[in-house]
Structures are given as structure tokens and as C-alpha cells.
N, C-alpha and C. Protein backbone atom coordinates (compact mmCIF):
# COMPACT_ATOMS: atom_id res chain seq x y z
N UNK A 1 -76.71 18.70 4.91
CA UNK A 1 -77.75 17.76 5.26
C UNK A 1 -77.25 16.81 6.35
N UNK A 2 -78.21 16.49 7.07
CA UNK A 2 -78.08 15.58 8.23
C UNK A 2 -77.62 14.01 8.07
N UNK A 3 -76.84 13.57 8.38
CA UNK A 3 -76.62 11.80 8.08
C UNK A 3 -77.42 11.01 8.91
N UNK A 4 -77.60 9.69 8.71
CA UNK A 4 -78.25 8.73 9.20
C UNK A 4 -77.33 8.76 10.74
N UNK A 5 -76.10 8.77 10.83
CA UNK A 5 -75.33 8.62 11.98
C UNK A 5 -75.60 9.76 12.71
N UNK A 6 -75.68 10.92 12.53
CA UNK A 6 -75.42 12.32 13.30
C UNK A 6 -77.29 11.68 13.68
N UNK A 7 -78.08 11.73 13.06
CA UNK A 7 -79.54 11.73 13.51
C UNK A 7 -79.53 10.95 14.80
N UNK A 8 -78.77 9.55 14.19
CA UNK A 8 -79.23 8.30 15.33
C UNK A 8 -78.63 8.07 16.61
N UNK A 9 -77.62 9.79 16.54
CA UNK A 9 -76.74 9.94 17.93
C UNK A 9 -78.05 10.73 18.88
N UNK A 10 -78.72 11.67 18.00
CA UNK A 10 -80.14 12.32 18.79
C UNK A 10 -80.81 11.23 19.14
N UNK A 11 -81.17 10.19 18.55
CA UNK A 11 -82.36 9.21 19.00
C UNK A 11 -81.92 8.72 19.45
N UNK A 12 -80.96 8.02 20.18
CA UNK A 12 -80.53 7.37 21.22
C UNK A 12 -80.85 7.90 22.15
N UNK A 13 -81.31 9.06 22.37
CA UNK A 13 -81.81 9.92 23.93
C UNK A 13 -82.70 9.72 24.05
N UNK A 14 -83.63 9.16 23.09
CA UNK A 14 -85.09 9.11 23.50
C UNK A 14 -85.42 8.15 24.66
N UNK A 15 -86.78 7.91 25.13
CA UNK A 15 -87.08 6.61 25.43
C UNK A 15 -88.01 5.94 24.99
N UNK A 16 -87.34 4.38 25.48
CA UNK A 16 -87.63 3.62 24.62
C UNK A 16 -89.24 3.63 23.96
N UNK A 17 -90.24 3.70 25.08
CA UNK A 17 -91.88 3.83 24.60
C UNK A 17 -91.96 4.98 23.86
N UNK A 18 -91.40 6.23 24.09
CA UNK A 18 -92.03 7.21 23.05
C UNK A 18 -91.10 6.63 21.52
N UNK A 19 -89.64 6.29 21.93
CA UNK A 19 -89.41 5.85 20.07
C UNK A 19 -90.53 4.91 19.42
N UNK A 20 -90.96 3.92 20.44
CA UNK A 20 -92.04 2.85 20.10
C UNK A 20 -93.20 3.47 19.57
N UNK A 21 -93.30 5.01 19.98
CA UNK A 21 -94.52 5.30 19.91
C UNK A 21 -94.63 5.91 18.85
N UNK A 22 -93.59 7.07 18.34
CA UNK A 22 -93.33 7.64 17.71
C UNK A 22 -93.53 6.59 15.92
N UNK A 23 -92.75 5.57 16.06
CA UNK A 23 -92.46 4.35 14.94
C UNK A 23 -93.72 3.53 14.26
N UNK A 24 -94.77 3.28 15.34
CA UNK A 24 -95.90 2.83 15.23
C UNK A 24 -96.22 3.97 14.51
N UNK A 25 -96.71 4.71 14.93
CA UNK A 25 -97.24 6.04 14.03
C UNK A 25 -96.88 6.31 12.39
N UNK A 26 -95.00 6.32 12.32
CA UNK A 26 -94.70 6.42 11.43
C UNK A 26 -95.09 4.88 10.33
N UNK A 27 -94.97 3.69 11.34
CA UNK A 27 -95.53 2.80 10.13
C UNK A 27 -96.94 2.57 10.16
N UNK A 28 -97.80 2.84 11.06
CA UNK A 28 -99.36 2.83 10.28
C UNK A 28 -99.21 4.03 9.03
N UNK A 29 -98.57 4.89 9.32
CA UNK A 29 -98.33 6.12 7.97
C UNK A 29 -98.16 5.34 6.87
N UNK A 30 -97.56 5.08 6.55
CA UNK A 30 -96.82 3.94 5.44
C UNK A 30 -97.50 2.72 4.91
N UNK A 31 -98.97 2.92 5.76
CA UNK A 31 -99.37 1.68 5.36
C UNK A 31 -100.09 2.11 3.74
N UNK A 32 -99.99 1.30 2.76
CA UNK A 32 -100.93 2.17 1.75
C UNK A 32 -100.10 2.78 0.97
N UNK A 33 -99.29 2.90 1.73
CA UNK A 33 -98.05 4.51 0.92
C UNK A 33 -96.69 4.06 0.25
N UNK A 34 -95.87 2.88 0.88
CA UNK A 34 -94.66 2.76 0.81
C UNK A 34 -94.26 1.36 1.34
N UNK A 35 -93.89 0.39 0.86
CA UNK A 35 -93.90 -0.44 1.28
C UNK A 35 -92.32 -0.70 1.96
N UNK A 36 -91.46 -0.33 1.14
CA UNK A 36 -90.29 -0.05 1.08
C UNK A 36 -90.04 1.01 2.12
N UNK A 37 -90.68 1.92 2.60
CA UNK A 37 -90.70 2.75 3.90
C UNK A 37 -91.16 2.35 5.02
N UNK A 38 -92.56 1.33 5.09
CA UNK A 38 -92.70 0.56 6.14
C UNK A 38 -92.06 -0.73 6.46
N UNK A 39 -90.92 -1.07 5.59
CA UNK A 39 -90.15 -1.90 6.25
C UNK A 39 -89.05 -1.38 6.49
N UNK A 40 -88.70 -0.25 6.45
CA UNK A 40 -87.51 0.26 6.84
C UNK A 40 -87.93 0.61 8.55
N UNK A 41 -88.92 1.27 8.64
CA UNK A 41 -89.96 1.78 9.77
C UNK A 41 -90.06 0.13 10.69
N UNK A 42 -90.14 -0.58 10.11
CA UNK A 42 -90.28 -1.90 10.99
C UNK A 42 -89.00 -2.70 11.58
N UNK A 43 -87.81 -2.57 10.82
CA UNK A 43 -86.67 -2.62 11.36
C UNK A 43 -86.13 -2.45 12.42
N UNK A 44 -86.45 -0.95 12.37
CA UNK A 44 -86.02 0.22 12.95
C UNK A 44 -87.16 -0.06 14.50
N UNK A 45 -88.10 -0.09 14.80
CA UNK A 45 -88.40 -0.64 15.43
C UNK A 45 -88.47 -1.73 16.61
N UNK A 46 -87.86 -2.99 15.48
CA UNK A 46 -87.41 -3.73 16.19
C UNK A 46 -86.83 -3.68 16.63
N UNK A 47 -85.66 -2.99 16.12
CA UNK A 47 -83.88 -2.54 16.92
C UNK A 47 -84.58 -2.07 18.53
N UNK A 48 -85.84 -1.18 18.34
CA UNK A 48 -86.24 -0.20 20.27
C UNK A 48 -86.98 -1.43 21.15
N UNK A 49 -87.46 -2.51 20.15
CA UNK A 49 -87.99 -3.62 20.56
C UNK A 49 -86.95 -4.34 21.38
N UNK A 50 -86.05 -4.35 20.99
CA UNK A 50 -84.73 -5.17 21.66
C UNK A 50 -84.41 -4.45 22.64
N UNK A 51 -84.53 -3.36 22.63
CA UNK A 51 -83.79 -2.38 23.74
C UNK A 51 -84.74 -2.21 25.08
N UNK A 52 -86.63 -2.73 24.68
CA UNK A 52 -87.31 -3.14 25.59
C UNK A 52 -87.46 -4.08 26.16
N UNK A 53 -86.99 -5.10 25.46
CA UNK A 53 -86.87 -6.09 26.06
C UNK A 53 -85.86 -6.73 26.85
N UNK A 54 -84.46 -5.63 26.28
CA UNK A 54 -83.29 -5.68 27.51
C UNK A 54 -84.10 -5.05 29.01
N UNK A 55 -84.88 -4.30 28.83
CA UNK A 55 -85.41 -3.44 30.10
C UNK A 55 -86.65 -4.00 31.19
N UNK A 56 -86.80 -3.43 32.23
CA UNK A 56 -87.91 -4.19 33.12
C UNK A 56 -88.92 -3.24 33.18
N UNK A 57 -89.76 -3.04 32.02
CA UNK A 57 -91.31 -2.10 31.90
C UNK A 57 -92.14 -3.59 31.52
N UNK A 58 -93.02 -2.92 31.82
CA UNK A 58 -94.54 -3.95 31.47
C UNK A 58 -94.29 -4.30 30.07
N UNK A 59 -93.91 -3.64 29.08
CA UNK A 59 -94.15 -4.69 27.76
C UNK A 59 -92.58 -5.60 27.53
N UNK A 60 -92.03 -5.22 28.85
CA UNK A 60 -90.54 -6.12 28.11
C UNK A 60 -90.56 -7.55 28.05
N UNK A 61 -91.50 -8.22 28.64
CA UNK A 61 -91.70 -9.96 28.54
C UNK A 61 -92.26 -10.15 27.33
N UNK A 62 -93.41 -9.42 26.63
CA UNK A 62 -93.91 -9.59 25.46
C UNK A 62 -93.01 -8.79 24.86
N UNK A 63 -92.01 -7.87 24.74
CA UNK A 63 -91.10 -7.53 23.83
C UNK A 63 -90.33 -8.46 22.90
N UNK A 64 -90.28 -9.69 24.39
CA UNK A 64 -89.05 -10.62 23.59
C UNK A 64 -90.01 -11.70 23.20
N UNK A 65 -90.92 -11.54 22.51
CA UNK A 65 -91.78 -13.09 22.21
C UNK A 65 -92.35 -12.48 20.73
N UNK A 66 -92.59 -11.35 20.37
CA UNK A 66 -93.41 -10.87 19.57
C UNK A 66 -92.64 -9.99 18.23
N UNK A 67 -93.09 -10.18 17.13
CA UNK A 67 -92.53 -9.41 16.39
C UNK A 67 -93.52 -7.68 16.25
N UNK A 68 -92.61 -6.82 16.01
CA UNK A 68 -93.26 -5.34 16.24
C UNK A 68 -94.67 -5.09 15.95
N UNK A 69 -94.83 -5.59 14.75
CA UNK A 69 -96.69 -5.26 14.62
C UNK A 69 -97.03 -6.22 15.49
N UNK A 70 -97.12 -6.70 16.48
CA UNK A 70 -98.09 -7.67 17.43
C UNK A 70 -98.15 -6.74 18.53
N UNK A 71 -96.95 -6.09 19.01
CA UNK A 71 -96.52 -5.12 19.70
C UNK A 71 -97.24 -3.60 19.84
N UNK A 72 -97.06 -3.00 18.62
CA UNK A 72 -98.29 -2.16 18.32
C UNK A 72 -99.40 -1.73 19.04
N UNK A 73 -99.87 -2.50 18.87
CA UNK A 73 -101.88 -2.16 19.72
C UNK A 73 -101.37 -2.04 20.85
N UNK A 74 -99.85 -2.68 21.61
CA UNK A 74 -99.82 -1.90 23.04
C UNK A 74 -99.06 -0.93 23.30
N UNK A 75 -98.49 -0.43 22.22
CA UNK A 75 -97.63 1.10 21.92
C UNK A 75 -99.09 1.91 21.89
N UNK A 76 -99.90 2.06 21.44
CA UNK A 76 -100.68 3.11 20.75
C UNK A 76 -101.88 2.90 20.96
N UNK A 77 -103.28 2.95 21.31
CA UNK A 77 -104.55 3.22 20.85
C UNK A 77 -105.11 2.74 19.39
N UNK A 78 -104.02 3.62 18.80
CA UNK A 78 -104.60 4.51 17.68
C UNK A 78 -104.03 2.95 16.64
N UNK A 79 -102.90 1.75 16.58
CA UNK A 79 -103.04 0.81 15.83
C UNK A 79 -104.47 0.00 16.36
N UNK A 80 -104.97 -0.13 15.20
CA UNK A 80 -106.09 -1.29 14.63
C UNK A 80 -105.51 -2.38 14.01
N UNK A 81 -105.23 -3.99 14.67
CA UNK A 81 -104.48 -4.92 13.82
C UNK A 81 -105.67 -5.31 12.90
N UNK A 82 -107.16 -4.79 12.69
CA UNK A 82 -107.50 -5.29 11.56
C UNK A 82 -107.87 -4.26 10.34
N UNK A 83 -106.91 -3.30 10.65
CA UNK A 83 -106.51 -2.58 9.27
C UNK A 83 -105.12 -2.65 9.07
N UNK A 84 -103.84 -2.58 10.31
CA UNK A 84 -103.13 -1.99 9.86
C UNK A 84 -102.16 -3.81 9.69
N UNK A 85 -103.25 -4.73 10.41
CA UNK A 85 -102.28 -5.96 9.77
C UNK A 85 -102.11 -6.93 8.52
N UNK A 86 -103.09 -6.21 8.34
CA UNK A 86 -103.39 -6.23 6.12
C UNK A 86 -102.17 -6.24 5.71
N UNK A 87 -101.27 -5.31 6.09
CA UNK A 87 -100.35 -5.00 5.81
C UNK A 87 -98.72 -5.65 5.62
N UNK A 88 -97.90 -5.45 4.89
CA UNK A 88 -96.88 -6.33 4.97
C UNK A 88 -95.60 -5.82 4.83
N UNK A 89 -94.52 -6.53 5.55
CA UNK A 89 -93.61 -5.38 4.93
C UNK A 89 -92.55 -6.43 3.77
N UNK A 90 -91.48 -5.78 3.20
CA UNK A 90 -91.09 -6.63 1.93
C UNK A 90 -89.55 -7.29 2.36
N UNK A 91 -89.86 -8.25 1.49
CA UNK A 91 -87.80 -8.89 1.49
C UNK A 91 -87.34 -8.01 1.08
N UNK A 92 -86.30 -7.03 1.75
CA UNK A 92 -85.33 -6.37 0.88
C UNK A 92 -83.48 -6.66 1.41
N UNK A 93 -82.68 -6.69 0.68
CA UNK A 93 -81.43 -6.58 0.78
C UNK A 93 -81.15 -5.47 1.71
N UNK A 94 -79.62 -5.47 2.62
CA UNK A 94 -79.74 -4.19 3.51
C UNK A 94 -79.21 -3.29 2.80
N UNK A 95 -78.76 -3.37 1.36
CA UNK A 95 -78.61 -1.77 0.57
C UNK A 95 -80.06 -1.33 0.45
N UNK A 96 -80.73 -1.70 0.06
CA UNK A 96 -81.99 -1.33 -0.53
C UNK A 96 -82.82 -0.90 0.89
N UNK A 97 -82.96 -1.20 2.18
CA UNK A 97 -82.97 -0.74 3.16
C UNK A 97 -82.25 0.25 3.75
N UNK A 98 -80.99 0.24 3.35
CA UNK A 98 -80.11 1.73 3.33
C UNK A 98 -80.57 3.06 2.73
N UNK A 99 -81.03 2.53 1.40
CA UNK A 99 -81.97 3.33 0.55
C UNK A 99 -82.99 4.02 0.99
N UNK A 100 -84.04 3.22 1.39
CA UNK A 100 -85.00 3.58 1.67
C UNK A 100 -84.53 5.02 2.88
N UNK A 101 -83.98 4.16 3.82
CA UNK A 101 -83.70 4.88 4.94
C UNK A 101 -82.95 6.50 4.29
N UNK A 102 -82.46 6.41 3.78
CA UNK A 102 -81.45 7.45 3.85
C UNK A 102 -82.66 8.48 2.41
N UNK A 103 -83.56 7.88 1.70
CA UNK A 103 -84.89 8.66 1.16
C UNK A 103 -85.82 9.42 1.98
N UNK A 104 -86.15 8.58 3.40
CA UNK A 104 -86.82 9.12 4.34
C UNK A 104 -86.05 10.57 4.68
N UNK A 105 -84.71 10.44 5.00
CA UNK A 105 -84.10 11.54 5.61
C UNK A 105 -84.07 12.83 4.72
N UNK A 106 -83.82 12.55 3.40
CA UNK A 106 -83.60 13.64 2.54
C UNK A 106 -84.67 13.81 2.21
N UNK A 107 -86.13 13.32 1.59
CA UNK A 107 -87.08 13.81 1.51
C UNK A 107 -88.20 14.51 2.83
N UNK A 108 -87.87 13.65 4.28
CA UNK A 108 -87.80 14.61 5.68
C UNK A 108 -89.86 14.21 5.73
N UNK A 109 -89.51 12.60 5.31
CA UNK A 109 -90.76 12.21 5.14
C UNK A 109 -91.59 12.37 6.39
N UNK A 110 -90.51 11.77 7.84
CA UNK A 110 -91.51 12.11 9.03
C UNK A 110 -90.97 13.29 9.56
N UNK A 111 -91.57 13.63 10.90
CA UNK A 111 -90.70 15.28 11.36
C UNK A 111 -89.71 14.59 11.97
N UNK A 112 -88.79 15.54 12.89
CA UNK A 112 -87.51 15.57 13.36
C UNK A 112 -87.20 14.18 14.11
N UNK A 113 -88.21 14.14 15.52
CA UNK A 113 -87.90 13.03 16.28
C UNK A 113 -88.43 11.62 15.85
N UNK A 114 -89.02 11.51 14.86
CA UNK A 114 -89.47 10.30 14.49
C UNK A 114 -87.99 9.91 13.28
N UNK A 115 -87.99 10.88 12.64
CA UNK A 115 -86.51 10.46 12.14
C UNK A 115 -85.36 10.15 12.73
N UNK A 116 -85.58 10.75 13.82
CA UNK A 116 -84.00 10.58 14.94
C UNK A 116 -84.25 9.15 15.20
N UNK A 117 -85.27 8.68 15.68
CA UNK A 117 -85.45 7.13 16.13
C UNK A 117 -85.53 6.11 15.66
N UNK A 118 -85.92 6.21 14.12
CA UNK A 118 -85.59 5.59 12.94
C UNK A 118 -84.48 5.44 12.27
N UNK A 119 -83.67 6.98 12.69
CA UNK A 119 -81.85 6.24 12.26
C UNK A 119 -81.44 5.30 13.34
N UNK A 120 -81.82 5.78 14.54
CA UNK A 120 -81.01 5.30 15.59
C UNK A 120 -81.23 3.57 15.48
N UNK A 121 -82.46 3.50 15.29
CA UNK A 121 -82.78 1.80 14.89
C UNK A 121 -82.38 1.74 13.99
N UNK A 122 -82.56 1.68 12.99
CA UNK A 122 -82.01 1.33 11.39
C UNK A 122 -80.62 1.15 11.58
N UNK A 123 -79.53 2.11 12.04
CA UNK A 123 -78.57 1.97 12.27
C UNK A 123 -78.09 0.97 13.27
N UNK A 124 -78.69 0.38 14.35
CA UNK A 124 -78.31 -0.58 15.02
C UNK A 124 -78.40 -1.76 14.77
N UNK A 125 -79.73 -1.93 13.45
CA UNK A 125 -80.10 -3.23 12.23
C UNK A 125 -79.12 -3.29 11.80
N UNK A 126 -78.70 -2.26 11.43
CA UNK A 126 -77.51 -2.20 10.33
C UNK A 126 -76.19 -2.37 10.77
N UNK A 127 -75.59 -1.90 11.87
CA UNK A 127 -74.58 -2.84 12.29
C UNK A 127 -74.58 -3.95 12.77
N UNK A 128 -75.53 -5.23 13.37
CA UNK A 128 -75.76 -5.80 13.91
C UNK A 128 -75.62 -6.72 12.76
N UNK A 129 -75.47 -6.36 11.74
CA UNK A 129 -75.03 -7.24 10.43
C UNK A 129 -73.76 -6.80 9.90
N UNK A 130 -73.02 -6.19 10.32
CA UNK A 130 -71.26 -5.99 10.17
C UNK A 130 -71.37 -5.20 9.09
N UNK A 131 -72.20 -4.32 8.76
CA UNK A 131 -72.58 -3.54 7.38
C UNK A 131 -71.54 -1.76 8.37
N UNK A 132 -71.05 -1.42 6.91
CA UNK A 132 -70.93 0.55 7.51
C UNK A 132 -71.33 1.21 6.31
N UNK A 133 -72.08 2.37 6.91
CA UNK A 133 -72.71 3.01 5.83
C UNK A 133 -72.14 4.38 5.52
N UNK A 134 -71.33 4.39 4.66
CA UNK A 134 -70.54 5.25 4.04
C UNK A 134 -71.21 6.68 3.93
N UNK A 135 -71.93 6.88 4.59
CA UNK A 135 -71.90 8.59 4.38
C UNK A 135 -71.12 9.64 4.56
């Protein structure tokens, strides 16, 4: 089986709008479904949020002002903030976010590249707090 690290060496190739795009997708999925999966999904996110807002595209000025669901409706079409901002994601500890994350992978909740971009964030949450994840 695939690790969170080997995945998030693939998603680092992406770019940055399709991981954005890809993530939105995966957390309107989640809305309804997992709460504990859409905040792992929102993390993970933010981590490509940062990486847009290091960059000079049209959403990188609102990259650095906004948290990811505000962000959204200009990743995608397809978010509605008055369904999908109902929504919330939860306090969790970063084991329990480890969790989640590393459930997504083995149960292979989204397909390939939406997982690749979700380790690759998750994993950059996750060091960015001096955490290593023992797989």
C-alpha cells in the first residue's frame, strides 16, 4: 500500500489551481458525509492555498486574505457558498487528522490525483507543526 509520503511526492507535481480544484471537489464531497474527512480535505488545501499565495496568478492576493471555503466559488463553478457553507469543519488534534488522512488513503475514498494532493497538503500541515508521521 501507498504511504501518505510516497503519494505527496506525486502531488507536488501538480498545479497549484488544478490541486485547488481537485480539493474543492473532494470537500463539497464530504459535505454531509464526513466531517472528520472534510477537515482533513480543508487543511490540505490550505497548505495549496499558501503555495498560491506564494505565486503571482489572479487569486494569489485573495489567497492570502481568505480562508479556503471563501476561496472556493473561485476554484470551481460548481461550489455554492449557500449550501456548501452550512458546513463546518471540526477541532481535531493532528493525530486524529493523521487518522483521518491516512483512512482516506486506505479506504481510496477519492481517485488517484485528488489523493496525491491531499497527502501532499496534509503533509506540509503536518510538518509545519514539527510532527513525523511514522509510516
Amino acid at each position: 500500500m501507498q504511504t501518505i509520503e510516497s503519494l505527496a511526492k506525486h502531488g507536488e507535481q501538480y498545479d497549484v489551481m488544478t490541486a485547488l480544484k481537485l480539493l474543492t471537489i473532494a470537500y463539497m464531497e464530504m459535505c454531509g458525509i464526513s466531517t472528520g474527512f472534510r477537515t482533513a480535505v480543508f487543511y490540505a488545501a490550505d497548505e495549496w492555498q499558501n503555495r498560491l499565495a506564494s505565486m503571482n496568478l489572479p487569486l494569489s492576493e485573495m489567497a492570502k486574505n481568505v480562508r479556503p471555503h471563501e476561496l472556493m466559488p473561485y476554484i470551481t463553478d460548481e461550489y455554492d457558498p449557500k449550501i456548501y457553507d452550512e458546513y463546518d469543519i471540526a477541532i481535531m488534534q493532528d493525530d486524529e487528522l493523521l487518522y483521518c488522512c491516512r483512512q482516506i488513503v486506505e479506504e481510496k475514498v477519492f481517485d488517484e490525483p485528488t489523493t496525491e494532493v491531499l497527502c501532499w497538503g496534509f503533509l506540509n500541515y503536518y510538518k509545519s507543526n514539527r510532527y513525523k508521521i511514522g509510516d
